[in-house]
C-alpha atoms as a PDB file:
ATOM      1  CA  UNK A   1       0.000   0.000   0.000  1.00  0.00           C
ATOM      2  CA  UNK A   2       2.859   2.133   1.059  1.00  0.00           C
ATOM      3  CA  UNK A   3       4.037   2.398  -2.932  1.00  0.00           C
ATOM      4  CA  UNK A   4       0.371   3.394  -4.284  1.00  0.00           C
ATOM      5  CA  UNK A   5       0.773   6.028  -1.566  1.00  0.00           C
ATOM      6  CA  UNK A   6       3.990   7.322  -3.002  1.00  0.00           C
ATOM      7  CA  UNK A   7       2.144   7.411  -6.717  1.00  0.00           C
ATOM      8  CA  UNK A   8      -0.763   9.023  -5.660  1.00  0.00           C
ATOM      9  CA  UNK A   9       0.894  11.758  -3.971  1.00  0.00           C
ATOM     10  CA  UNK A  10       3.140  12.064  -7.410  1.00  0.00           C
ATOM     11  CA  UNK A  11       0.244  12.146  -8.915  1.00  0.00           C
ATOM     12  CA  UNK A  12      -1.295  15.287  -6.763  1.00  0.00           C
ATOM     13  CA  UNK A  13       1.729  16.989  -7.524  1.00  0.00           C
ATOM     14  CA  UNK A  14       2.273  16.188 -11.090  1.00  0.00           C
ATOM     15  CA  UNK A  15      -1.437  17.791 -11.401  1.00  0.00           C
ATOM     16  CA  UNK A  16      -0.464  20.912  -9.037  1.00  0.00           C
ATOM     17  CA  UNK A  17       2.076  21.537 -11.161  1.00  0.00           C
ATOM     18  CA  UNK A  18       0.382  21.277 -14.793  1.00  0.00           C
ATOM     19  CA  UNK A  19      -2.745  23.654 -13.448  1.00  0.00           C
ATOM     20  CA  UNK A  20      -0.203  26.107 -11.355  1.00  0.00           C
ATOM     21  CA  UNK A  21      -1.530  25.504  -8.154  1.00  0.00           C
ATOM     22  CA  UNK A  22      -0.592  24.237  -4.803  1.00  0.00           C
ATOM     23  CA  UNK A  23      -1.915  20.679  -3.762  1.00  0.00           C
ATOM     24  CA  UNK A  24      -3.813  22.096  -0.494  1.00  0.00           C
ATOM     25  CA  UNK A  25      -6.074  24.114  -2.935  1.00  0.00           C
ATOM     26  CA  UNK A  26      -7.146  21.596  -4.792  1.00  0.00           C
ATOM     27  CA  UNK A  27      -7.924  19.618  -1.338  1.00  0.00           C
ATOM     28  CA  UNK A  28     -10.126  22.552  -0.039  1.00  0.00           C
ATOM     29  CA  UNK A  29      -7.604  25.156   0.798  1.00  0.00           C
ATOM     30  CA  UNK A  30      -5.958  26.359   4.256  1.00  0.00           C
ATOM     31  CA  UNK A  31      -7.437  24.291   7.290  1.00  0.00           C
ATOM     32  CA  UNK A  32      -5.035  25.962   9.759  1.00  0.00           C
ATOM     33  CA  UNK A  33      -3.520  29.451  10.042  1.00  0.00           C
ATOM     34  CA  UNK A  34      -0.277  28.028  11.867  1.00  0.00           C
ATOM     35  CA  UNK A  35       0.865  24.566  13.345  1.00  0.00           C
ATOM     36  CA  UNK A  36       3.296  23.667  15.892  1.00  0.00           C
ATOM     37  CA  UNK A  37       6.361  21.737  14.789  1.00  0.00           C
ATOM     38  CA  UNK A  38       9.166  19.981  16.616  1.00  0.00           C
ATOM     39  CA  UNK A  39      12.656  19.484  15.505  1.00  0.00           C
ATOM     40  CA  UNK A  40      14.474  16.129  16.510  1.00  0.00           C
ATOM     41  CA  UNK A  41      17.901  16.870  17.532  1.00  0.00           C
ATOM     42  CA  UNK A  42      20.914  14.085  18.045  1.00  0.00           C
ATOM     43  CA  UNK A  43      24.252  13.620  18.738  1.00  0.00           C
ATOM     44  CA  UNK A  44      26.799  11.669  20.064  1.00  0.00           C
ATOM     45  CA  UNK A  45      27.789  13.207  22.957  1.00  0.00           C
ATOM     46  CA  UNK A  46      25.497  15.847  25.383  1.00  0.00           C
ATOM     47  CA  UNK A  47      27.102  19.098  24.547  1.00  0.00           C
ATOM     48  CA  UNK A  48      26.759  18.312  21.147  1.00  0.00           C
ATOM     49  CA  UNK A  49      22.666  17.669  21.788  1.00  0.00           C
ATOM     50  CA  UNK A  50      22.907  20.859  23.880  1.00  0.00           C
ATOM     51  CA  UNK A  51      24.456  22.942  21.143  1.00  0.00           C
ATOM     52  CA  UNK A  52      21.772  21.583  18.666  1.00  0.00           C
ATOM     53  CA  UNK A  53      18.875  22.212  20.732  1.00  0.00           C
ATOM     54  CA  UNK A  54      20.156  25.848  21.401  1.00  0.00           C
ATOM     55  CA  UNK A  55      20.116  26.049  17.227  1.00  0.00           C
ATOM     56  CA  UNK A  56      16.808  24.926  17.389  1.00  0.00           C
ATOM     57  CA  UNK A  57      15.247  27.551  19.641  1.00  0.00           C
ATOM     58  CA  UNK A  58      17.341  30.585  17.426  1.00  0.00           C
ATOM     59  CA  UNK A  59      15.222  29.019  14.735  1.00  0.00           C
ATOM     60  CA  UNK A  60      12.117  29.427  16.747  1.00  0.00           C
ATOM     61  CA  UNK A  61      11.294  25.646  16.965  1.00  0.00           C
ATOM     62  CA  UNK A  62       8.915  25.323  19.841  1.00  0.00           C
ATOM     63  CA  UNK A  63       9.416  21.824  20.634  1.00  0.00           C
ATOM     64  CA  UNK A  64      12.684  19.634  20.273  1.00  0.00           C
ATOM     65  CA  UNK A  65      13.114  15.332  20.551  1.00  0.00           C
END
């Protein structure tokens, strides 16, 4: 299922693209005015996941993981 997925989004696109438009209009437009988003950060060792986390918040990512 995961591969018709994958076509049928291609799809969407492919017929975003030919009529100039982005996908969410042709779904029914703009549901939401904003979202919240979180930013997984890693690393090896803890200053590096401290440094990476400080990134994140300059980049105003609310939430990290």
């Amino acid at each position: 299922m995961s591969a018709i997925s994958g076509i049928e989004q291609a799809l969407w696109d492919i017929k975003g693209k030919y009529f100039n438009i982005p996908v969410y209009q042709m779904l029914g437009g703009k549901a939401r005015q904003k979202i919240k988003v979180y930013s997984w950060v890693g690393g090896d060792r803890p200053m590096d996941v401290v440094a990476a986390a400080k990134k994140n918040r300059r980049r105003d990512s609310l939430q990290s993981k």
